[in-house]
C-alpha atoms as a PDB file:
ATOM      1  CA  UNK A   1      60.561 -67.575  20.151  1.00  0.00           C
ATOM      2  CA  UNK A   2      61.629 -71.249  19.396  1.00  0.00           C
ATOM      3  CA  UNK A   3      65.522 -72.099  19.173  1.00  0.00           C
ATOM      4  CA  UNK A   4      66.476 -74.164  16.252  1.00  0.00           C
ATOM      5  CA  UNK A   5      69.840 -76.151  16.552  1.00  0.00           C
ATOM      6  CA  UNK A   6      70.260 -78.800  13.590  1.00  0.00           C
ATOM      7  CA  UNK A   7      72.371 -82.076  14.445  1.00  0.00           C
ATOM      8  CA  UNK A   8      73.259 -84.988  13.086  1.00  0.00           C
ATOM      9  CA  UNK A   9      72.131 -88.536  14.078  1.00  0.00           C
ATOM     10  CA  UNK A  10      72.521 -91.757  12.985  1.00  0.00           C
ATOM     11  CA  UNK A  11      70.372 -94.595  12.236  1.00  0.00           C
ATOM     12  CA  UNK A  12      70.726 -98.035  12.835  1.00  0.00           C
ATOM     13  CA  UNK A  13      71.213 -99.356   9.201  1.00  0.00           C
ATOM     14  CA  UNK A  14      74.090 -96.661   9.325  1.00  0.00           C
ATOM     15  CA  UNK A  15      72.468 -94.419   7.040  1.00  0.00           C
ATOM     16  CA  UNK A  16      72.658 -90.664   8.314  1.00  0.00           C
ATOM     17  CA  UNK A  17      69.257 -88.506   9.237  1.00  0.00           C
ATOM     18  CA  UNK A  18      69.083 -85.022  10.831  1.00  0.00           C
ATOM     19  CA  UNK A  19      66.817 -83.314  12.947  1.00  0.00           C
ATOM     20  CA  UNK A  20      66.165 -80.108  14.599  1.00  0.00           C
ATOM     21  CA  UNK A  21      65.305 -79.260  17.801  1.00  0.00           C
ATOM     22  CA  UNK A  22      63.264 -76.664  18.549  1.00  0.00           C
ATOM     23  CA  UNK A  23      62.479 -75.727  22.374  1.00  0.00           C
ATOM     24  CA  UNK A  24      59.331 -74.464  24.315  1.00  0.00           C
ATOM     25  CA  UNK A  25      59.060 -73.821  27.847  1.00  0.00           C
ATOM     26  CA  UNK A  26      56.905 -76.935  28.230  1.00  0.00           C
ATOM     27  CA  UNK A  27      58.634 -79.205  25.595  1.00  0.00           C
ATOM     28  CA  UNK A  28      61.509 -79.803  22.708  1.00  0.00           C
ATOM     29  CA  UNK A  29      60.188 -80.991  19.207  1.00  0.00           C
ATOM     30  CA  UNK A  30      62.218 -83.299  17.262  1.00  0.00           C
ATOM     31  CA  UNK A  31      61.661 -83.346  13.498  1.00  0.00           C
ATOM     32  CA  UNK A  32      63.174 -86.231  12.170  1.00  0.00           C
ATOM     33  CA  UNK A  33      64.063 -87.634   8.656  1.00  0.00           C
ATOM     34  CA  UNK A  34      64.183 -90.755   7.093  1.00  0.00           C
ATOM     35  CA  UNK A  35      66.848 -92.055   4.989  1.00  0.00           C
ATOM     36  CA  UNK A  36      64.904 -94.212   2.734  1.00  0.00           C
ATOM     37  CA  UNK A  37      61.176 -95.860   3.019  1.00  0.00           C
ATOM     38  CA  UNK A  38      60.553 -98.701   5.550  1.00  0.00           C
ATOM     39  CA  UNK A  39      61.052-101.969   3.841  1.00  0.00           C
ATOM     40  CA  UNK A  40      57.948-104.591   3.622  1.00  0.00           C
ATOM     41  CA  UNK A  41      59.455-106.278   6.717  1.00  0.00           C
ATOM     42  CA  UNK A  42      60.298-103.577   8.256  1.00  0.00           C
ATOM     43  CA  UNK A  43      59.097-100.629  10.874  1.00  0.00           C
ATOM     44  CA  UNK A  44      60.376 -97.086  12.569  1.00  0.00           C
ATOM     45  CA  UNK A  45      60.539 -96.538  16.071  1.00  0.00           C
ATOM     46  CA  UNK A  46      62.600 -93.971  18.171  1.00  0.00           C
ATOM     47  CA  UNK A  47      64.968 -94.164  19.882  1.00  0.00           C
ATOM     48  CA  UNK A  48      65.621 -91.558  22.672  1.00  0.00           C
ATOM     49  CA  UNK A  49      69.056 -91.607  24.290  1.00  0.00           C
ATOM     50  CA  UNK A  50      68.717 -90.121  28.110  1.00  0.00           C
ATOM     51  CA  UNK A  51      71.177 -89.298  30.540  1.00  0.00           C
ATOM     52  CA  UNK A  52      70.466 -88.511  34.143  1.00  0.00           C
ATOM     53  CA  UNK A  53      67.299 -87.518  35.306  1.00  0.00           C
ATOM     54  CA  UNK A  54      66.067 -86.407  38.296  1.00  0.00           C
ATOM     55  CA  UNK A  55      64.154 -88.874  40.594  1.00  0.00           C
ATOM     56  CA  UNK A  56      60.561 -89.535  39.726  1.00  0.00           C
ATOM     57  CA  UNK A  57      61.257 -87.579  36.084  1.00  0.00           C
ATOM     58  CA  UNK A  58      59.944 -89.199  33.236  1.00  0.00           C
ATOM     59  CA  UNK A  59      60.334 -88.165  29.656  1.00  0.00           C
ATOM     60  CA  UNK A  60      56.784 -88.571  27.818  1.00  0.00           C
ATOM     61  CA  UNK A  61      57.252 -88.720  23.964  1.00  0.00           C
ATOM     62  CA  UNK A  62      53.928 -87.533  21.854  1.00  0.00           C
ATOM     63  CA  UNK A  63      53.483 -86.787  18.227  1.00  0.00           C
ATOM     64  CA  UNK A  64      53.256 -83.342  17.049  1.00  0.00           C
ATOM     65  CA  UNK A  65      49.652 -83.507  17.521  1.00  0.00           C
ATOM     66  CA  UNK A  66      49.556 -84.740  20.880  1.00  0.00           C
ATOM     67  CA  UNK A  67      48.982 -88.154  20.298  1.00  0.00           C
ATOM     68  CA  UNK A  68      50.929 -90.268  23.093  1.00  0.00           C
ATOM     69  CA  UNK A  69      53.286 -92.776  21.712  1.00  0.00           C
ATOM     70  CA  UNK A  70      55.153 -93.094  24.902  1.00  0.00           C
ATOM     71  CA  UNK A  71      57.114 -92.443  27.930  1.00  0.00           C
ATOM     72  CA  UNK A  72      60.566 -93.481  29.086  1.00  0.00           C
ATOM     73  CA  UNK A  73      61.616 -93.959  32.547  1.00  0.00           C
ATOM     74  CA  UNK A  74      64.549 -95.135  33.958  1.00  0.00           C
ATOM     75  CA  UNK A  75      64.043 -97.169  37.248  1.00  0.00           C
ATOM     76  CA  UNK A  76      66.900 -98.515  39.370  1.00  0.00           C
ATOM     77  CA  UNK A  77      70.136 -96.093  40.323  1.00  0.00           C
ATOM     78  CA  UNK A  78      72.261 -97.341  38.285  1.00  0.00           C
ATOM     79  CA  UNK A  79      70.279 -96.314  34.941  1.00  0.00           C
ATOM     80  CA  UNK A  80      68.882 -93.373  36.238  1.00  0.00           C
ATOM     81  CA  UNK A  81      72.480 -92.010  36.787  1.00  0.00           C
ATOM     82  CA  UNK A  82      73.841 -93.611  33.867  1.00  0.00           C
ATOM     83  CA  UNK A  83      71.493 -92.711  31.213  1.00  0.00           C
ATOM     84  CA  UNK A  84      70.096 -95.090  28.231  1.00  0.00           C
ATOM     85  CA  UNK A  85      68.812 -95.514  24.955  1.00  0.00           C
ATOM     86  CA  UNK A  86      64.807 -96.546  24.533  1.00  0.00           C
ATOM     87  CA  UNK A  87      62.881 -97.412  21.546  1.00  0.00           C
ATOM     88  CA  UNK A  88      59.462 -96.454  21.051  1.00  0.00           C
ATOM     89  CA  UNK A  89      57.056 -97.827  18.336  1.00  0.00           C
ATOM     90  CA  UNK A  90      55.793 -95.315  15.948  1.00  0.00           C
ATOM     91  CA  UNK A  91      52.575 -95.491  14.499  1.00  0.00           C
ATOM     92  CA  UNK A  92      52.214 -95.571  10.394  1.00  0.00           C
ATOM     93  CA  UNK A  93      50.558 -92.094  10.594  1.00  0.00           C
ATOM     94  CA  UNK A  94      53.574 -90.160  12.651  1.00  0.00           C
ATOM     95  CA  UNK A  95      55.786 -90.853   9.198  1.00  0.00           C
ATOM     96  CA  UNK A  96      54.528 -87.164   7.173  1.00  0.00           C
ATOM     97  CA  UNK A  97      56.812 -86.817   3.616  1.00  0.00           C
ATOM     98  CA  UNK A  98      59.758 -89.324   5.161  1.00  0.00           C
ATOM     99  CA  UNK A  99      59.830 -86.942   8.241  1.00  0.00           C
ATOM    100  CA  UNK A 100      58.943 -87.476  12.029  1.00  0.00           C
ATOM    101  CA  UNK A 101      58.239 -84.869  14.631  1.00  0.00           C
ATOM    102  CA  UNK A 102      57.980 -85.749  17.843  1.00  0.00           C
ATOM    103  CA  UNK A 103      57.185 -83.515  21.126  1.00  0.00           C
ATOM    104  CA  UNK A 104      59.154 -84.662  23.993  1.00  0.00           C
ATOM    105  CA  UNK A 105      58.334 -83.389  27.731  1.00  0.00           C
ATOM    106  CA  UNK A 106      59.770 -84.178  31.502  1.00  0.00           C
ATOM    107  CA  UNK A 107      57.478 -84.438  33.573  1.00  0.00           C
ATOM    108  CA  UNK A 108      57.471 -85.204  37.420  1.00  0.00           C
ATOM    109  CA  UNK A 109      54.913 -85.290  40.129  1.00  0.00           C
ATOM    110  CA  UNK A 110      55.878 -81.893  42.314  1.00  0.00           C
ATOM    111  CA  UNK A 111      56.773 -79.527  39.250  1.00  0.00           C
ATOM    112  CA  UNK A 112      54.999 -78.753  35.483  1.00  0.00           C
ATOM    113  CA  UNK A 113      56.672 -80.139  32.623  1.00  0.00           C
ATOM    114  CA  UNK A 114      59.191 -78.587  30.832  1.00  0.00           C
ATOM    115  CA  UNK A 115      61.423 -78.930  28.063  1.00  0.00           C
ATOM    116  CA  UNK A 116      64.193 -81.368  29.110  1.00  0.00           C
ATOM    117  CA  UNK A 117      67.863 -80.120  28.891  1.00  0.00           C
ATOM    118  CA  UNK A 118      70.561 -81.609  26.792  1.00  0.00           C
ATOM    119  CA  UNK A 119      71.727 -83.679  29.234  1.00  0.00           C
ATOM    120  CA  UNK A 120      68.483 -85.492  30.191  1.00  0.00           C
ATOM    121  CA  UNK A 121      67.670 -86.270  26.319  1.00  0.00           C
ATOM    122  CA  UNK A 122      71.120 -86.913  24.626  1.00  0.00           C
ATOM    123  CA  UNK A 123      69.140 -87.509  21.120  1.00  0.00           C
ATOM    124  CA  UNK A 124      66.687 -88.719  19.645  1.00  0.00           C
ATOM    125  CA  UNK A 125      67.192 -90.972  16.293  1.00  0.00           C
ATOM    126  CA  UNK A 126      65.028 -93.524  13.864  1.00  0.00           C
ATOM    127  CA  UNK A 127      65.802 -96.895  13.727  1.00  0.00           C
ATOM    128  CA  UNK A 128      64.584 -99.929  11.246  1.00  0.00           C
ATOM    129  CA  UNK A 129      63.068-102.819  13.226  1.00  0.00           C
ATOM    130  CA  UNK A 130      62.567-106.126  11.569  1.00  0.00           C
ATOM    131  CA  UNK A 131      58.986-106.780  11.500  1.00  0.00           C
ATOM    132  CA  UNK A 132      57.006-110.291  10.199  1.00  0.00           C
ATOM    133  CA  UNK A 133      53.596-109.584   8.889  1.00  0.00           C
END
C-alpha cells in the first residue's frame, strides 16, 4: 500500500504548486502541478532539492512511464554532505492536464534501488526557464 503525504512547494515565479508523494519500496512518485501554462518563451524543468547521500548514491529521476529524464549526483564532499538543488529538463509530453509525475529512485552500485528518504530528496518543485525559440 502506497503512502500519500501532500506538501506544499513553491515555484520559481513565486506562484504556489503541490504535490504528493507516494512511496514504493523501489521508488517515490511525485505528482506535480502547474500554476499556469508555460509561456511562448518559456519551459518546465524540475528541480530536486537533495540532502546527503550516501557515497556512490545517485538519485535517477524518470517519468511515470519510465522514460529517463535524468539523474542527479552530487560529486565532491562538500555537496554530497551539504545537499543541493538540480534542475532537470522536462520533455513537452511529461506535462498531462497541467500536472507532472515523476518517479524518483536511489540507486548505488552494491545495493537495489529504493525509495529515497526525506532527507536524501528534500523536494521536488517546477520551475519556468526562459527559453528563445
Amino acid at each position: 500500500m502506497a503512502l500519500v503525504l501532500m506538501l506544499a512547494a513553491g515555484l520559481l515565479s513565486a506562484a504556489p504548486s503541490s504535490f504528493a508523494i507516494a512511496a514504493e519500496p523501489d521508488a517515490a512518485t511525485f505528482e506535480l502541478m502547474l500554476p499556469r501554462r508555460a509561456a511562448a518563451d518559456e519551459a518546465v524543468w524540475a528541480q530536486v532539492r537533495v540532502g546527503a547521500l550516501p557515497r556512490g548514491a545517485e538519485v535517477t529521476v524518470e517519468t511515470a512511464d519510465g522514460a529517463r529524464l535524468g539523474s542527479v549526483s552530487p560529486f565532491g564532499l562538500r555537496s554530497a554532505q551539504q545537499g543541493a538543488s538540480y534542475t532537470i529538463p522536462l520533455p513537452a509530453g511529461a506535462i498531462v492536464d497541467g500536472r507532472v509525475q515523476l518517479r524518483l529512485q536511489v540507486t548505488q552500485a552494491s545495493a537495489a534501488a529504493r525509495a529515497p528518504t526525506p532527507s536524501e530528496v528534500e523536494g521536488v518543485s517546477l520551475i519556468f526557464v526562459p527559453v528563445t525559440k
